[in-house]
Protein backbone atom coordinates (compact mmCIF):
# COMPACT_ATOMS: atom_id res chain seq x y z
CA UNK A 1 73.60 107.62 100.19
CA UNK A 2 77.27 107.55 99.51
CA UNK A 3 78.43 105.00 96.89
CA UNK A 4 81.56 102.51 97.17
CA UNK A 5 84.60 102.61 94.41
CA UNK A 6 84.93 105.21 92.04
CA UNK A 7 85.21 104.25 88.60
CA UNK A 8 88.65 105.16 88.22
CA UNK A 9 90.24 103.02 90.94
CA UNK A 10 88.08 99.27 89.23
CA UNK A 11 91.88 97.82 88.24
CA UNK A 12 93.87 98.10 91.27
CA UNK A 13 95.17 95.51 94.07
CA UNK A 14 95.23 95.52 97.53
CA UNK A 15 96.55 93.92 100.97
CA UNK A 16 95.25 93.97 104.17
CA UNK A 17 97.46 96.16 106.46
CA UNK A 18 99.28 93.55 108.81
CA UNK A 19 101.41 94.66 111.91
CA UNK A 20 103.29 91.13 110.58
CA UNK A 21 104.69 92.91 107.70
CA UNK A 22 104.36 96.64 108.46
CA UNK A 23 107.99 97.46 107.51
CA UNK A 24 107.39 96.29 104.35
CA UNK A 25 104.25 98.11 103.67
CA UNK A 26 106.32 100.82 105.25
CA UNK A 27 109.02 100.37 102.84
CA UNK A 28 106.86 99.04 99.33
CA UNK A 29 107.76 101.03 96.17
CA UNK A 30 105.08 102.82 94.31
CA UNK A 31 103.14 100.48 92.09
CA UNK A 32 103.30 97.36 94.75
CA UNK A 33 100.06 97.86 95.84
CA UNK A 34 97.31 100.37 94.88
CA UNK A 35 95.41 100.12 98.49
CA UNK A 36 95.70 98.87 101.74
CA UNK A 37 92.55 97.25 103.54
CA UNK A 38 92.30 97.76 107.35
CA UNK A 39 89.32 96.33 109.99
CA UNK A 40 88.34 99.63 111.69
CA UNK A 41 87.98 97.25 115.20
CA UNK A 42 92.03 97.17 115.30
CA UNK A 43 92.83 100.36 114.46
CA UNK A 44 89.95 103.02 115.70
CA UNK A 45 91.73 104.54 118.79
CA UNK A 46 94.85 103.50 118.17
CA UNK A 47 97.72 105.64 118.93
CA UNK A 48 101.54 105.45 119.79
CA UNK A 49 103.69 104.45 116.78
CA UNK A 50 101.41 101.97 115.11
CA UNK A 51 98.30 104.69 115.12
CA UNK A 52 101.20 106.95 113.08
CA UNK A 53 102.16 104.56 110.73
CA UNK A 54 98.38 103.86 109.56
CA UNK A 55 98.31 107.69 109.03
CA UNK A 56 101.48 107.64 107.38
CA UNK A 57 100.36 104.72 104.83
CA UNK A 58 96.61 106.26 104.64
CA UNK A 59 98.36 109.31 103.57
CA UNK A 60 99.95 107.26 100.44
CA UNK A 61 97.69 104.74 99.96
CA UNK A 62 93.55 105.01 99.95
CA UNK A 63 92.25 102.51 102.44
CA UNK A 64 89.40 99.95 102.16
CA UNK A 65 87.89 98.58 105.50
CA UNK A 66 86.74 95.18 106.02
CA UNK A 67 84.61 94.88 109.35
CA UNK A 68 85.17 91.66 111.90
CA UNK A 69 82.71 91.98 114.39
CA UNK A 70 79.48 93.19 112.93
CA UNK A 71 77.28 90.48 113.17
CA UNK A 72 75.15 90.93 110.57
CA UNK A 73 73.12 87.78 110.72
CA UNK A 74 72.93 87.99 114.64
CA UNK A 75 70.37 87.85 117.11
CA UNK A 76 71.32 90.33 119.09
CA UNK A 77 70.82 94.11 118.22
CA UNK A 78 73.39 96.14 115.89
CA UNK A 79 76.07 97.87 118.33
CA UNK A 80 75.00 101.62 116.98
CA UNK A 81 77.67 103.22 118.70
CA UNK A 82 80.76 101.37 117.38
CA UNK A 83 78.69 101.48 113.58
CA UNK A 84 79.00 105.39 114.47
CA UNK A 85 82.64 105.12 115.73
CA UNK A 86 82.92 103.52 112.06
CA UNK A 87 81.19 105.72 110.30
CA UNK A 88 83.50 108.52 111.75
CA UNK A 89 86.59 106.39 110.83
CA UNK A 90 85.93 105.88 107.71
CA UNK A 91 84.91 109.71 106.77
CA UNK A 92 87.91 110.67 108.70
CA UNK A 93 90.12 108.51 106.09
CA UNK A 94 87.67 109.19 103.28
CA UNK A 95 87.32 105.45 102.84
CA UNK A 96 85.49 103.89 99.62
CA UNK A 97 84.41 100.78 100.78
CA UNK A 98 83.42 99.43 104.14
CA UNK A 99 82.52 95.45 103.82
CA UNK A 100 81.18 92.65 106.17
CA UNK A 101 80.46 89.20 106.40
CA UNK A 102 77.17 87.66 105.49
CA UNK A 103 77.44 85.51 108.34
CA UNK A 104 77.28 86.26 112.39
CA UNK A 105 79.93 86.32 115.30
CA UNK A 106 77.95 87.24 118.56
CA UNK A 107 75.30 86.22 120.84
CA UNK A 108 75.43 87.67 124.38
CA UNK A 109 79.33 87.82 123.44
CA UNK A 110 81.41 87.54 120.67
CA UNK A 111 81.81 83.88 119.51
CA UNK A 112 85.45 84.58 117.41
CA UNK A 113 84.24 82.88 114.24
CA UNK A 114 81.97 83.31 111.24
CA UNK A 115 79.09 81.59 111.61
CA UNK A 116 77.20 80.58 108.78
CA UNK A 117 73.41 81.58 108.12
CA UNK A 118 70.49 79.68 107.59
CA UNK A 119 69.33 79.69 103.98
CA UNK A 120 65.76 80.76 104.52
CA UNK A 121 64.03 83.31 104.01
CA UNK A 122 63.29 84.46 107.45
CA UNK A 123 66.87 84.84 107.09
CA UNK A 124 67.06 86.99 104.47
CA UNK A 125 64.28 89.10 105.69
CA UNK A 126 66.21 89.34 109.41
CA UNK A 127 69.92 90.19 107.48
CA UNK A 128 68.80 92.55 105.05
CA UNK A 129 66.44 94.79 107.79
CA UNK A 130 69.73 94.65 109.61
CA UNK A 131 72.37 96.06 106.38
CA UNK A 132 69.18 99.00 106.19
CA UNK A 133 69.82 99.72 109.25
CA UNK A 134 74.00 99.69 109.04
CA UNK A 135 73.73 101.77 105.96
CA UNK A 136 71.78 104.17 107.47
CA UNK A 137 73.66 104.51 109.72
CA UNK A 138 76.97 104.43 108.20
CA UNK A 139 75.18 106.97 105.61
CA UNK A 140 76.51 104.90 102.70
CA UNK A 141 76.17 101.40 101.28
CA UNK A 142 78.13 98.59 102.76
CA UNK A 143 79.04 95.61 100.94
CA UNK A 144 78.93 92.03 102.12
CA UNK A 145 80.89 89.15 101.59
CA UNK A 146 80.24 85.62 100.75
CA UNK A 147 81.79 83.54 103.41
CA UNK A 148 83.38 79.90 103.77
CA UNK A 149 81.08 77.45 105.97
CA UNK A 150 81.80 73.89 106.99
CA UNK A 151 78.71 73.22 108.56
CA UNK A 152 75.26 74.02 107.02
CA UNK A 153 71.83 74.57 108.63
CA UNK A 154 68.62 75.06 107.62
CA UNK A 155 69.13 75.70 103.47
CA UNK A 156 65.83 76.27 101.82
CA UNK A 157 67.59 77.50 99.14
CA UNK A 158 71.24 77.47 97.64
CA UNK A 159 74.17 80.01 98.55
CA UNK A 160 73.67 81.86 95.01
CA UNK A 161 70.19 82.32 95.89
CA UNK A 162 70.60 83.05 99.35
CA UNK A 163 73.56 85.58 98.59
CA UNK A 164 71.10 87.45 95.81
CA UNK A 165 67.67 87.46 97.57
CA UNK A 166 69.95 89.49 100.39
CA UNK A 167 71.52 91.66 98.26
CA UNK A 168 68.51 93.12 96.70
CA UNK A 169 66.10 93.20 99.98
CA UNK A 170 68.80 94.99 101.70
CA UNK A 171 69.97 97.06 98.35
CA UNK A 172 73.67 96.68 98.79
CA UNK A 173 76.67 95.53 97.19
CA UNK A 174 79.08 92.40 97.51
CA UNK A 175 82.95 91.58 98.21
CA UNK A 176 82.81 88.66 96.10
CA UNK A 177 85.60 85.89 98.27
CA UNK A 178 86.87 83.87 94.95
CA UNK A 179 88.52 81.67 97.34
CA UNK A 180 85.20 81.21 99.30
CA UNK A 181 83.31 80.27 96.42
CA UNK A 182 85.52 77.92 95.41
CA UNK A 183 86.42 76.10 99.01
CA UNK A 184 82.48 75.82 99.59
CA UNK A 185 82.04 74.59 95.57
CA UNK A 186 84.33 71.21 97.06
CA UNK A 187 82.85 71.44 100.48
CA UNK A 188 79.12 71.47 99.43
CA UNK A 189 79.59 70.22 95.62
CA UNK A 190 78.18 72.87 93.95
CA UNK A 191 79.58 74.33 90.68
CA UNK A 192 81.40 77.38 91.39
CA UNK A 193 81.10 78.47 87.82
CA UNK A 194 77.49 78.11 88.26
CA UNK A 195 77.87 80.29 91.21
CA UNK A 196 79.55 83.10 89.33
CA UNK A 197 77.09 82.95 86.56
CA UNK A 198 73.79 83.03 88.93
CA UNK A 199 75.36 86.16 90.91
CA UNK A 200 73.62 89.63 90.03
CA UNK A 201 76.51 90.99 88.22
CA UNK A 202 75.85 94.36 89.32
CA UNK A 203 75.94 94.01 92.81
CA UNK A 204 79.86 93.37 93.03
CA UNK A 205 81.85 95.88 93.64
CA UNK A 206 85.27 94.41 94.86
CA UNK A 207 86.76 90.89 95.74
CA UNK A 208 89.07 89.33 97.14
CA UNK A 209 91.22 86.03 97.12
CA UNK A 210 93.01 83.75 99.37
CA UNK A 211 95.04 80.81 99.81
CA UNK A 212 93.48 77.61 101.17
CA UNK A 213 94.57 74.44 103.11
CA UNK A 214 93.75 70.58 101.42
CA UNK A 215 92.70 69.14 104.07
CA UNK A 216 91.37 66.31 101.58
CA UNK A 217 90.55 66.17 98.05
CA UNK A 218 86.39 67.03 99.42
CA UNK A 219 87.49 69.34 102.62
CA UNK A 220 88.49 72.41 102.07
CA UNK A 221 90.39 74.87 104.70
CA UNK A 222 89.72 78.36 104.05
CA UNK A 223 93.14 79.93 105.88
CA UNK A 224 94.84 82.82 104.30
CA UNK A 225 97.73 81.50 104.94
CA UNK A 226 99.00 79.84 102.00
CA UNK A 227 99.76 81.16 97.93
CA UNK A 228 96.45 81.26 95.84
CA UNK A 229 96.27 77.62 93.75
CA UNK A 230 96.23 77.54 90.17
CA UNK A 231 91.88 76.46 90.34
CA UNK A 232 91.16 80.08 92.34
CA UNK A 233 93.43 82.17 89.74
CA UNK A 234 91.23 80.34 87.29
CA UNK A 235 88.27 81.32 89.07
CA UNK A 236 88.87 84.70 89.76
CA UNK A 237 89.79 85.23 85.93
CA UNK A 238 86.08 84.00 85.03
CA UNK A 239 85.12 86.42 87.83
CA UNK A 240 86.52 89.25 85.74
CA UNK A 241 85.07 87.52 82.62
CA UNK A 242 82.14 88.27 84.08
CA UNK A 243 82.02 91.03 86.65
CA UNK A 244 84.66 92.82 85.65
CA UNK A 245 88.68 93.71 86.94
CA UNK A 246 87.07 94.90 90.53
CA UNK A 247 89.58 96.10 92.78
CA UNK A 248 91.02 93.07 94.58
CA UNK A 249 92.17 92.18 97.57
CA UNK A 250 95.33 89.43 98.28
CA UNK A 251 94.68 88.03 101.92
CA UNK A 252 97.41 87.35 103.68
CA UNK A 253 96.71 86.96 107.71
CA UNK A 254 99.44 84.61 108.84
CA UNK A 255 102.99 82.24 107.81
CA UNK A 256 103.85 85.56 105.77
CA UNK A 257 105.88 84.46 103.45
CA UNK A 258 109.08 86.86 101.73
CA UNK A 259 107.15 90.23 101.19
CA UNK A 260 108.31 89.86 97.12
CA UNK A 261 106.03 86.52 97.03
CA UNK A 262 103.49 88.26 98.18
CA UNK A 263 104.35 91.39 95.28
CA UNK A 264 103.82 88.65 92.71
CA UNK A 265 101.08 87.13 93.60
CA UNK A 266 99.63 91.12 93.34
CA UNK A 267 101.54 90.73 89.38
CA UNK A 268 99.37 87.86 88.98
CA UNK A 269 96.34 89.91 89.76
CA UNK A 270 97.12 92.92 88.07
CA UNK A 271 98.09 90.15 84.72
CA UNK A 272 94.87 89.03 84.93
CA UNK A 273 93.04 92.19 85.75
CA UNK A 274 94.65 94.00 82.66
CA UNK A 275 93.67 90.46 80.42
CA UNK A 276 90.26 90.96 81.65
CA UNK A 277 90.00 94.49 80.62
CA UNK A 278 91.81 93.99 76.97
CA UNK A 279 88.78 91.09 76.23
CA UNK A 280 86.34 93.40 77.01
C-alpha cells in the first residue's frame, strides 16, 4: 500500500488553497509556501477558470488533500464511489497525503459539522474496520486527524487513548491538529503536553495549526480564523521536540487577513521547524 510524505519534503509549510485568496496563491513567490492543501469534495469536477488555476498551482506546488465529508465514525456505510472518485483525484495529482477527521458528519444526510466520537471501544473497533476499508480502497494509507469537540459522550477512555487504540487497529497514520489539542486541553482539562507525550510518535506524519477564538478563559473556539497564539506556537514546538518538523499546515478558512500576515506566520513555522531539526 502506498505510503504518505516522502522523506525529503518532512520541513516544509503549507496552506489550504482558498478561492478567498487565490490571487495571492496565484501570485506567491517561490519559497512562500512549499504545498498547498485542497478537500477533493470542492474541487473534483471542477472546471471553468477555477478548475485551471488548481492545475496551474498543482503544477508548481505538490498538493495535500484533507477530506470533509467522509464520515469516518458514521453509521451509515462508506460512499465507495466518491472514495474511488478520490482515489482517482489524488493519483491524477500524484498527491502524498489524503487525511480525515476522526470524528463523523452524516446520518441519512450530511449533518455540516464534526461530530465527536464516543470513547469506547466499540468505537474504535467500528472506526478502524471503516479506515481498512478507505485504505483499501484508496490503495494507500490515509491519515486521521484529532479533532476539537465541545460536547463529550460516552468516554471510557481518554482522547490519547482513544486516538492510539485507532491508529493501530486500523494501521494508519495521524494529522496531528496542535490547535485541537490544545483548545480541547482547556475545554476538557487535560494536559496537552501529556497528550503529546502519550501519542505513538510514529504514527504522525503531518500537522497542522490554527487560530482559535477565547470565548472564556475555560471555552475554547476552534475557528481558523484568527493568528496562532503564543501557547499553540509553544505547543507545536514541543510537537517537533517530539515528533519531529512534519510538514505543516497554517489554516486559514475565513477574516483572511493581508496575505504577508499570513507569509509570516508560515516564517514562524519554518523558524521553528528548522530549530527543531538543529536540536536534533
Amino acid at each position: 500500500m502506498q505510503t504518505s510524505i516522502p522523506p525529503e519534503a518532512k520541513a516544509s509549510v503549507g496552506l489550504g488553497l482558498r478561492r478567498g485568496f487565490m490571487k495571492d496563491l496565484q501570485a506567491a513567490p517561490a519559497g512562500d509556501f512549499d504545498f498547498l492543501e485542497v478537500a477533493p469534495e470542492n474541487w473534483i469536477g471542477i472546471g471553468g477558470a477555477h478548475g485551471a488555476a488548481l492545475r496551474a498551482l498543482a503544477e508548481r506546488y505538490p498538493l495535500s488533500c484533507h477530506g470533509l465529508s467522509l464520515s469516518l465514525g458514521g453509521p451509515s456505510p462508506l460512499d465507495v464511489d466518491f472514495l474511488q472518485e478520490v482515489r482517482s483525484f489524488l493519483d491524477h495529482y500524484n498527491v502524498p497525503l489524503y487525511s480525515e477527521h476522526l470524528s463523523y458528519c452524516s446520518d441519512d444526510g450530511h449533518l455540516y459539522d464534526l461530530l465527536p466520537l464516543p470513547f469506547t471501544e466499540e468505537a474504535v473497533r467500528h472506526v478502524a474496520a471503516r479506515i481498512r476499508q478507505a485504505q483499501d480502497i484508496l490503495g494507500r494509507r490515509l491519515a486521521v486527524e484529532n479533532v476539537s469537540y465541545y460536547a463529550a459522550p460516552q468516554q471510557d477512555m481518554d482522547e490519547v487513548t482513544f486516538t492510539n487504540a485507532v491508529l493501530r487497529e486500523a494501521d494508519c497514520d495521524l494529522l496531528l491538529d496542535v490547535n485541537n489539542v490544545y483548545v480541547n486541553s482547556i475545554n476538557h482539562g487535560f494536559d496537552p503536553q501529556a497528550f503529546l507525550a502519550g501519542i505513538d510518535s510514529g504514527r504522525v506524519v503531518a500537522m497542522h495549526i490554527a487560530g482559535h477564538f477565547d470565548e472564556s478563559d475555560t471555552l475554547k473556539i476552534d475557528t481558523h480564523g484568527a493568528s496562532v497564539k503564543p501557547v499553540v506556537w509553544s505547543l507545536l514546538e514541543q510537537a517537533y521536540a517530539r515528533f519531529g518538523a512534519q510538514p505543516t499546515l497554517l489554516e486559514r478558512d475565513f477574516n483572511f487577513p493581508a496575505f504577508a500576515e499570513l507569509v509570516a506566520e508560515l516564517q514562524t513555522i519554518r523558524r521553528l521547524q528548522q530549530e527543531g531539526v538543529n536540536r536534533g
